[in-house]
PDB file of N, CA and C in Angstrom:
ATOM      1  N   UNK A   1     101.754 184.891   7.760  1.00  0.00           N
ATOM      2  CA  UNK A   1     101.488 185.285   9.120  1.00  0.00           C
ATOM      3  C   UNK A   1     102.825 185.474   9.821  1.00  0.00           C
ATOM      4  N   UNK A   2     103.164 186.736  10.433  1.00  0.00           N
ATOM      5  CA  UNK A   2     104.526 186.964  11.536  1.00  0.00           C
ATOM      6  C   UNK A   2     104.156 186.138  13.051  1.00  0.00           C
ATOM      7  N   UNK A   3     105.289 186.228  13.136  1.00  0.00           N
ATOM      8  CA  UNK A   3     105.226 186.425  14.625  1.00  0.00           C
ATOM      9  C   UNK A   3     104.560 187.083  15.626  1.00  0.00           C
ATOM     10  N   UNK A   4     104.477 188.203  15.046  1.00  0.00           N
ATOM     11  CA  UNK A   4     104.021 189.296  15.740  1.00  0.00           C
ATOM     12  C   UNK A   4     102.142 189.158  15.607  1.00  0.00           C
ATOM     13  N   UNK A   5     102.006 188.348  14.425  1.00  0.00           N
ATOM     14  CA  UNK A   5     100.772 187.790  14.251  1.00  0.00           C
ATOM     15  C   UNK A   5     100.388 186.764  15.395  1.00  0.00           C
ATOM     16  N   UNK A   6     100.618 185.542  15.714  1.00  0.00           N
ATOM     17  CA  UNK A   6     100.637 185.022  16.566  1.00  0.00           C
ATOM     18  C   UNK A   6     100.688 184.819  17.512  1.00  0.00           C
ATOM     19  N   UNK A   7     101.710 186.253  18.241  1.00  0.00           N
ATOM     20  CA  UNK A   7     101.921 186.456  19.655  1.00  0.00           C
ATOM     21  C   UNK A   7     100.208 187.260  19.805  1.00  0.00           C
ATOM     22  N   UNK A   8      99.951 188.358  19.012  1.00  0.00           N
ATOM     23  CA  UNK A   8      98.446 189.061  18.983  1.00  0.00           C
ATOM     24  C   UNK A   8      97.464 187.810  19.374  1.00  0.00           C
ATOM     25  N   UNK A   9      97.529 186.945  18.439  1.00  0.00           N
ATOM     26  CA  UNK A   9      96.055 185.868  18.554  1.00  0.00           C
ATOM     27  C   UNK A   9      96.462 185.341  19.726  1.00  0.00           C
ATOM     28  N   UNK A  10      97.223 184.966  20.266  1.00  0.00           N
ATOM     29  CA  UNK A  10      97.647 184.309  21.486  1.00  0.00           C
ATOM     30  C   UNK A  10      97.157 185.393  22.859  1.00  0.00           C
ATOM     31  N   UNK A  11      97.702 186.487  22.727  1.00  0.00           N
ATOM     32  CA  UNK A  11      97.436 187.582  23.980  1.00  0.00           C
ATOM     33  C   UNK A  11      96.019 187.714  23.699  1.00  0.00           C
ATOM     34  N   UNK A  12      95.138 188.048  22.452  1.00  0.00           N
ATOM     35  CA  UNK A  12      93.374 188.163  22.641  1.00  0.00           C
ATOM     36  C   UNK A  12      92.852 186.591  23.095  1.00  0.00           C
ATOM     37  N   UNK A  13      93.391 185.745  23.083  1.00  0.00           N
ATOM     38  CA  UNK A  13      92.729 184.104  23.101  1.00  0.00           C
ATOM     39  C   UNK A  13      93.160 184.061  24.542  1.00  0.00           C
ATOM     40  N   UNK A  14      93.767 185.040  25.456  1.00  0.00           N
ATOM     41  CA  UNK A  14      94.215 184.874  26.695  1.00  0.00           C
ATOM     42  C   UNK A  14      93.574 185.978  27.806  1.00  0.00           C
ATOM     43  N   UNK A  15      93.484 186.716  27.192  1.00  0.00           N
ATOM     44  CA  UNK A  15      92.717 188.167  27.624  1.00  0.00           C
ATOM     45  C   UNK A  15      91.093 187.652  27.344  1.00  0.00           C
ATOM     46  N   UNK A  16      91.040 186.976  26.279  1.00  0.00           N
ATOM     47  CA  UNK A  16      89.494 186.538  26.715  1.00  0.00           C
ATOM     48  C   UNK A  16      89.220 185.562  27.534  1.00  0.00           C
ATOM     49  N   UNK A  17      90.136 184.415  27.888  1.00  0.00           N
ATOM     50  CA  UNK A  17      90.069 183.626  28.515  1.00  0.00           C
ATOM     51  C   UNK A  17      90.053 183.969  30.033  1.00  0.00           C
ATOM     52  N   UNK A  18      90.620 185.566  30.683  1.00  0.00           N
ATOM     53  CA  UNK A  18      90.222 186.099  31.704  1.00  0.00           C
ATOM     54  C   UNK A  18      89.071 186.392  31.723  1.00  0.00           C
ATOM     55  N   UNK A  19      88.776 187.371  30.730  1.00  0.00           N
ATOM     56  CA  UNK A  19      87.160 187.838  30.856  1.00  0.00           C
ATOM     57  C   UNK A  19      85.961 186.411  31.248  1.00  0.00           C
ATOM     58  N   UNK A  20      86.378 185.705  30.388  1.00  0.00           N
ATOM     59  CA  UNK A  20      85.285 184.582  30.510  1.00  0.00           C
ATOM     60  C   UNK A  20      85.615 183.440  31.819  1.00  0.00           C
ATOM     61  N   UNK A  21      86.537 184.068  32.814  1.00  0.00           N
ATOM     62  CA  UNK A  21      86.419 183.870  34.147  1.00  0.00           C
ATOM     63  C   UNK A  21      85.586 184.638  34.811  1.00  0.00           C
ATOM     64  N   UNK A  22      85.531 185.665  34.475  1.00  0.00           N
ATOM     65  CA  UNK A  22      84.618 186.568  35.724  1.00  0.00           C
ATOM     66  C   UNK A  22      84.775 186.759  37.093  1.00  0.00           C
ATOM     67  N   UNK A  23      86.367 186.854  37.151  1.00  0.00           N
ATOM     68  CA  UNK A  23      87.154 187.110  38.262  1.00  0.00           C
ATOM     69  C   UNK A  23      87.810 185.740  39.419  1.00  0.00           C
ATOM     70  N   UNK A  24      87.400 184.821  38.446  1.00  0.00           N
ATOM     71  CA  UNK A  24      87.722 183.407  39.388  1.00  0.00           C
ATOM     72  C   UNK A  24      89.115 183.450  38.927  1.00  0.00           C
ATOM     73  N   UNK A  25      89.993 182.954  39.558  1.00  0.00           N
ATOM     74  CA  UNK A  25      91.211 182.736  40.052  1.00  0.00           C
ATOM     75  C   UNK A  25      91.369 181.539  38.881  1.00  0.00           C
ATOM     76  N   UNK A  26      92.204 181.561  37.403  1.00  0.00           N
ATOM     77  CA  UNK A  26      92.843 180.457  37.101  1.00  0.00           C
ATOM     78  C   UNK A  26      93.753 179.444  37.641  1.00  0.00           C
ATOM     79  N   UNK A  27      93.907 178.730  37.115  1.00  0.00           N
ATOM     80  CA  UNK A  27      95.130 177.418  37.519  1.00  0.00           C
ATOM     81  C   UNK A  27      95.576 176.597  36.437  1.00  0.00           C
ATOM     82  N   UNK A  28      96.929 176.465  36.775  1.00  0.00           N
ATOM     83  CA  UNK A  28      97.716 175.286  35.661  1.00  0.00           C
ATOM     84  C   UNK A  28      97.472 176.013  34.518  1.00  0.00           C
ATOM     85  N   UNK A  29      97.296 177.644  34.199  1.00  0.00           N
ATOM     86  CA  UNK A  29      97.773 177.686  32.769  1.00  0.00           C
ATOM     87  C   UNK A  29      98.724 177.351  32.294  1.00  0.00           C
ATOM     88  N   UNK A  30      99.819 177.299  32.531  1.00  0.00           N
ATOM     89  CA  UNK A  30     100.801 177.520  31.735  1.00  0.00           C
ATOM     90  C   UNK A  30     101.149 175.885  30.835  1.00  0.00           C
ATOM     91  N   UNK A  31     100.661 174.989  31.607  1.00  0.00           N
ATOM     92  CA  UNK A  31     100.395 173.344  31.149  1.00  0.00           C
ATOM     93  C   UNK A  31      99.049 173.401  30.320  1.00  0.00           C
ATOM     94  N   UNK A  32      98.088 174.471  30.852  1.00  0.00           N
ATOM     95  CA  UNK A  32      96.824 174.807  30.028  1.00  0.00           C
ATOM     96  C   UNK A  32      97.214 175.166  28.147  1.00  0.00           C
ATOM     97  N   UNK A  33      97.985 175.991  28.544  1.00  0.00           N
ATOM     98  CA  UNK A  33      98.309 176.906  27.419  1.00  0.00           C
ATOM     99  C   UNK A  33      99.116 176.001  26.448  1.00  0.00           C
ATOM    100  N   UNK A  34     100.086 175.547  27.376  1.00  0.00           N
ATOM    101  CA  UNK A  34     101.154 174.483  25.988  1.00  0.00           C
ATOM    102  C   UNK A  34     100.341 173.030  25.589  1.00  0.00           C
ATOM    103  N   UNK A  35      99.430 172.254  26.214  1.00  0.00           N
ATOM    104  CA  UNK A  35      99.024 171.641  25.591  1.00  0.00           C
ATOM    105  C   UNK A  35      97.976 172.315  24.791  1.00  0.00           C
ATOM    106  N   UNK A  36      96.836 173.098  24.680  1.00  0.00           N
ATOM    107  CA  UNK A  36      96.626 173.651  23.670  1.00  0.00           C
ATOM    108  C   UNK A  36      97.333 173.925  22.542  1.00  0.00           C
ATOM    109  N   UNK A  37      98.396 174.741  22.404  1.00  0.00           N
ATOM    110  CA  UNK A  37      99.190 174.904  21.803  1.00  0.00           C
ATOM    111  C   UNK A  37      99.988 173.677  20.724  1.00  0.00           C
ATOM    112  N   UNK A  38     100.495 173.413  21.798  1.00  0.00           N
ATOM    113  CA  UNK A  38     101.281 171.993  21.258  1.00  0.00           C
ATOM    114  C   UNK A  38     100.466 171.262  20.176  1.00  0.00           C
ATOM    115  N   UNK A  39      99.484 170.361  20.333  1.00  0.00           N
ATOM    116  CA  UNK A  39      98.988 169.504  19.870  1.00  0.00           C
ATOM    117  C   UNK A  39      98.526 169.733  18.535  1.00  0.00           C
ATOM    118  N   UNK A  40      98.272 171.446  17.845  1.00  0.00           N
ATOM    119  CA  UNK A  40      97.813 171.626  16.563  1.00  0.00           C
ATOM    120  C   UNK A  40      99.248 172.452  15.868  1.00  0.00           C
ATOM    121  N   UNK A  41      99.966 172.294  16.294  1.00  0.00           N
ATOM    122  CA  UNK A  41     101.572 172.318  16.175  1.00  0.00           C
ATOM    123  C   UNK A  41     102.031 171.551  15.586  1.00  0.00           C
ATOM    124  N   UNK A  42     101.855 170.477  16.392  1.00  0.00           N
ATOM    125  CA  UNK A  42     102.611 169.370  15.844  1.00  0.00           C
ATOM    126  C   UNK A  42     101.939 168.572  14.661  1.00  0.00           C
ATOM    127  N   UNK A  43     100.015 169.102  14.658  1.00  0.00           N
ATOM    128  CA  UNK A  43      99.229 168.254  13.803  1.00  0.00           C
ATOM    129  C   UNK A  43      99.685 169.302  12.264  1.00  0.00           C
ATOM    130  N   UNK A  44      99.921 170.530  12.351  1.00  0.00           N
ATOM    131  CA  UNK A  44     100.342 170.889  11.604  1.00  0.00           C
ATOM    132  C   UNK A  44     101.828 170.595  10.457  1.00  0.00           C
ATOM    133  N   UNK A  45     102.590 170.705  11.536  1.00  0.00           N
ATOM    134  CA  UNK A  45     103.713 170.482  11.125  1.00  0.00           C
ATOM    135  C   UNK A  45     104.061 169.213  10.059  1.00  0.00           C
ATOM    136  N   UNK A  46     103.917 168.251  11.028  1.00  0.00           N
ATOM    137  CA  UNK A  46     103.642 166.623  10.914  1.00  0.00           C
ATOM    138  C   UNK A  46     103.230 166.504   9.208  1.00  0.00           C
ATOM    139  N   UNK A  47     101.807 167.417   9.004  1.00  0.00           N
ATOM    140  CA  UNK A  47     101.019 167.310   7.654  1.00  0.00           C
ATOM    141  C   UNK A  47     102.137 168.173   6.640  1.00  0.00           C
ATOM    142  N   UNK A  48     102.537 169.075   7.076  1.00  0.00           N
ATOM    143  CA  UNK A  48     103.741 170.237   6.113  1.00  0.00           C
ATOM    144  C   UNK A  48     104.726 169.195   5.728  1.00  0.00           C
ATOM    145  N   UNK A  49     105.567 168.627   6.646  1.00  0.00           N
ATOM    146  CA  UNK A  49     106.687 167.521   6.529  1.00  0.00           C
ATOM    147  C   UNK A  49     106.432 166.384   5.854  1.00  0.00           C
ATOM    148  N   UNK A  50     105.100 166.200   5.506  1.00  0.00           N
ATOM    149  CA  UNK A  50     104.688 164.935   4.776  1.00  0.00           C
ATOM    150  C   UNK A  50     104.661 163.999   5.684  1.00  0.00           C
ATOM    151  N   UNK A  51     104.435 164.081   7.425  1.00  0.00           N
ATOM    152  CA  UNK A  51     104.828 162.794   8.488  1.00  0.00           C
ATOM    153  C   UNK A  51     106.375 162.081   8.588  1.00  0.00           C
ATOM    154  N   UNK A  52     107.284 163.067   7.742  1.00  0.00           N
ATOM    155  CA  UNK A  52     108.406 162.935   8.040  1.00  0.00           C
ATOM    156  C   UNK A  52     108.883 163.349   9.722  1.00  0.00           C
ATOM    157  N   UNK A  53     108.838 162.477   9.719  1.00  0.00           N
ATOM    158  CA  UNK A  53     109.505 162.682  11.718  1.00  0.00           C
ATOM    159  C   UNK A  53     110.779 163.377  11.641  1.00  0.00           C
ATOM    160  N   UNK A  54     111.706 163.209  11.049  1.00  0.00           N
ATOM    161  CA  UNK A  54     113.067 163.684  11.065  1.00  0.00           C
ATOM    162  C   UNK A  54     112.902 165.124  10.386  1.00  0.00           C
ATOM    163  N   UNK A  55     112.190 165.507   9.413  1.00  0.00           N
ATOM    164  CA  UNK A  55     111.988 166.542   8.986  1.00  0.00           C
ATOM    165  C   UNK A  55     111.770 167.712   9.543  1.00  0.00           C
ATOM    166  N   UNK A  56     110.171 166.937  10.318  1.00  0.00           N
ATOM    167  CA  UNK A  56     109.318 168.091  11.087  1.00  0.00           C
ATOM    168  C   UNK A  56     110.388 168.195  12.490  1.00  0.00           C
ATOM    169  N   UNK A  57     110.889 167.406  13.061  1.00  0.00           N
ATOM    170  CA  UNK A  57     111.722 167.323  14.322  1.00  0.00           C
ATOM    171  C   UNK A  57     112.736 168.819  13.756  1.00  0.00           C
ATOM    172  N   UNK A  58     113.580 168.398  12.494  1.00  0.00           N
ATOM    173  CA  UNK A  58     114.612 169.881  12.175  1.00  0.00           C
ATOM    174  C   UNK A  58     113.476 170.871  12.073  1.00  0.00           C
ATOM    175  N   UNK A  59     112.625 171.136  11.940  1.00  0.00           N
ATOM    176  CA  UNK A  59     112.256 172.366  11.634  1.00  0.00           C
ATOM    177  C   UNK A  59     111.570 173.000  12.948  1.00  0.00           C
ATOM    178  N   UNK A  60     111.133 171.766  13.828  1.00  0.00           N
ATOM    179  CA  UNK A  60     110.599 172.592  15.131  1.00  0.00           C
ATOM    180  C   UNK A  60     112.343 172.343  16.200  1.00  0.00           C
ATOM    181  N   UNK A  61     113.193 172.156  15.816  1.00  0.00           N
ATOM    182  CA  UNK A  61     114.150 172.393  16.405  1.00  0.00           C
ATOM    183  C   UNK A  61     114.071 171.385  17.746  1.00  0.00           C
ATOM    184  N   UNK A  62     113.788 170.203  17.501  1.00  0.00           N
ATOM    185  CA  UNK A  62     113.470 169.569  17.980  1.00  0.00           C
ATOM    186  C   UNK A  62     114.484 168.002  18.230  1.00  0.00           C
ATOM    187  N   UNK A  63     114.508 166.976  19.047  1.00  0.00           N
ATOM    188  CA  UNK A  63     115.088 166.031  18.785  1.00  0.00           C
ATOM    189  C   UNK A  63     114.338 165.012  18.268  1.00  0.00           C
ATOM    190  N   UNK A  64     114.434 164.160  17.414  1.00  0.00           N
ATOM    191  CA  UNK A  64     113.433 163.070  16.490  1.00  0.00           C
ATOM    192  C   UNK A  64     112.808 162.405  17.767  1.00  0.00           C
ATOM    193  N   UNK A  65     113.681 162.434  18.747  1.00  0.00           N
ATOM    194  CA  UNK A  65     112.709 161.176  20.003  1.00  0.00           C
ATOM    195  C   UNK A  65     112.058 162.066  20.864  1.00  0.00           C
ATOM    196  N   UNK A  66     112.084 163.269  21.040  1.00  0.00           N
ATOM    197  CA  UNK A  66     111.438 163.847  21.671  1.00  0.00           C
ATOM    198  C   UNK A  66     110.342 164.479  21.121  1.00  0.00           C
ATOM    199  N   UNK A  67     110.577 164.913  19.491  1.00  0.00           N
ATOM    200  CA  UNK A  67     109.023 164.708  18.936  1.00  0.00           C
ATOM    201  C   UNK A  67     108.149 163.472  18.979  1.00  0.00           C
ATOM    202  N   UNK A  68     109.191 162.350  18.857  1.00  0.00           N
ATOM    203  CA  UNK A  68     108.188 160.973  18.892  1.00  0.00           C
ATOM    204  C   UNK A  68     107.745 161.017  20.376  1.00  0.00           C
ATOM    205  N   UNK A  69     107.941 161.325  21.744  1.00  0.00           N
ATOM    206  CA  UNK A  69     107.452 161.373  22.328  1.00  0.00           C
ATOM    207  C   UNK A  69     106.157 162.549  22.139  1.00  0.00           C
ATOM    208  N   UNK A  70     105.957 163.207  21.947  1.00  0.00           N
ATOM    209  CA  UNK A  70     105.508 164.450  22.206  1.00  0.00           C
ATOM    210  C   UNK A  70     104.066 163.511  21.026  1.00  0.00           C
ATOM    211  N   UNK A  71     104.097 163.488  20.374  1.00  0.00           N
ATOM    212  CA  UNK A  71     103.384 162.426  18.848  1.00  0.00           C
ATOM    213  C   UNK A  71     102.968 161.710  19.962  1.00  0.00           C
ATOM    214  N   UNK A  72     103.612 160.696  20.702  1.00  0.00           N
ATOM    215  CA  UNK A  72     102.473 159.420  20.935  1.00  0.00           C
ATOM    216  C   UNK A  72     101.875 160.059  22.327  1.00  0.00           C
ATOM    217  N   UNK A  73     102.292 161.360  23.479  1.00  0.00           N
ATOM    218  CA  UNK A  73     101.582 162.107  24.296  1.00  0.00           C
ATOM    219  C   UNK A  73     100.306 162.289  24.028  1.00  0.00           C
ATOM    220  N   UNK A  74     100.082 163.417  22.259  1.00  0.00           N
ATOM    221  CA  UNK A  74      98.951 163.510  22.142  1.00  0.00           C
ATOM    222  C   UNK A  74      97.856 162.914  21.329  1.00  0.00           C
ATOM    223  N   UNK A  75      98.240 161.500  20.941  1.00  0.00           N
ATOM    224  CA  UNK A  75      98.109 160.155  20.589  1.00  0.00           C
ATOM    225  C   UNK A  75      98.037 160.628  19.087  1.00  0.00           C
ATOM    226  N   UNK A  76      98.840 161.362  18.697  1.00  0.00           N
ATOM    227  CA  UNK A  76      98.612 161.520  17.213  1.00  0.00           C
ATOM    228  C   UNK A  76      99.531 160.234  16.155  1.00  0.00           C
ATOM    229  N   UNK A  77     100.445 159.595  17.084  1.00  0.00           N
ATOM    230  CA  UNK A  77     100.950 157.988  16.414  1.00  0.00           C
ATOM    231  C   UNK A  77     100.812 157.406  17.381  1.00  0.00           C
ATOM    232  N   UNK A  78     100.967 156.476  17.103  1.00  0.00           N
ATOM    233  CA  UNK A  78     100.727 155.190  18.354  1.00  0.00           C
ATOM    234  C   UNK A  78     102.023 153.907  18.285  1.00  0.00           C
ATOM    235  N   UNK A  79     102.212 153.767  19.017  1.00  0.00           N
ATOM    236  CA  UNK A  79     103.614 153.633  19.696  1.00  0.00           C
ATOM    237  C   UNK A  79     103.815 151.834  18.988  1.00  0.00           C
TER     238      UNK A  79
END
């Protein structure tokens, strides 16, 4: 899958998410959008890295404590 794959599923999963307003006025996407996002990101990653924290942290370009934060946010470890 590209990039260019992802940005697509992202713009139809957003363009429908207007339609299925029916002209009401959204709010807080953009906190909408990244925790969506985020949380099967990191459940992904996490499983690729083997739950290597330091691993998955280099590869999402990330700092090890700020993935561990981001991990116990969406209670996927527990502190």
């Amino acid at each position: 899958m590209s990039k260019k794959h992802i940005e697509e599923c992202v713009r139809n999963s957003l363009e429908s998410y207007f339609r299925d307003l029916r002209g009401t006025e959204p709010a807080g996407m953009y906190e909408m959008l990244v925790r969506a996002v985020e949380k099967p990101l990191l459940e992904v990653v996490m499983a690729q890295a083997e739950h290597n924290q330091s691993r998955a942290a280099e590869w999402l370009g990330l700092n090890r404590n700020t993935l561990r934060k981001k991990l116990i946010e969406h209670k996927l470890i527990k502190t």
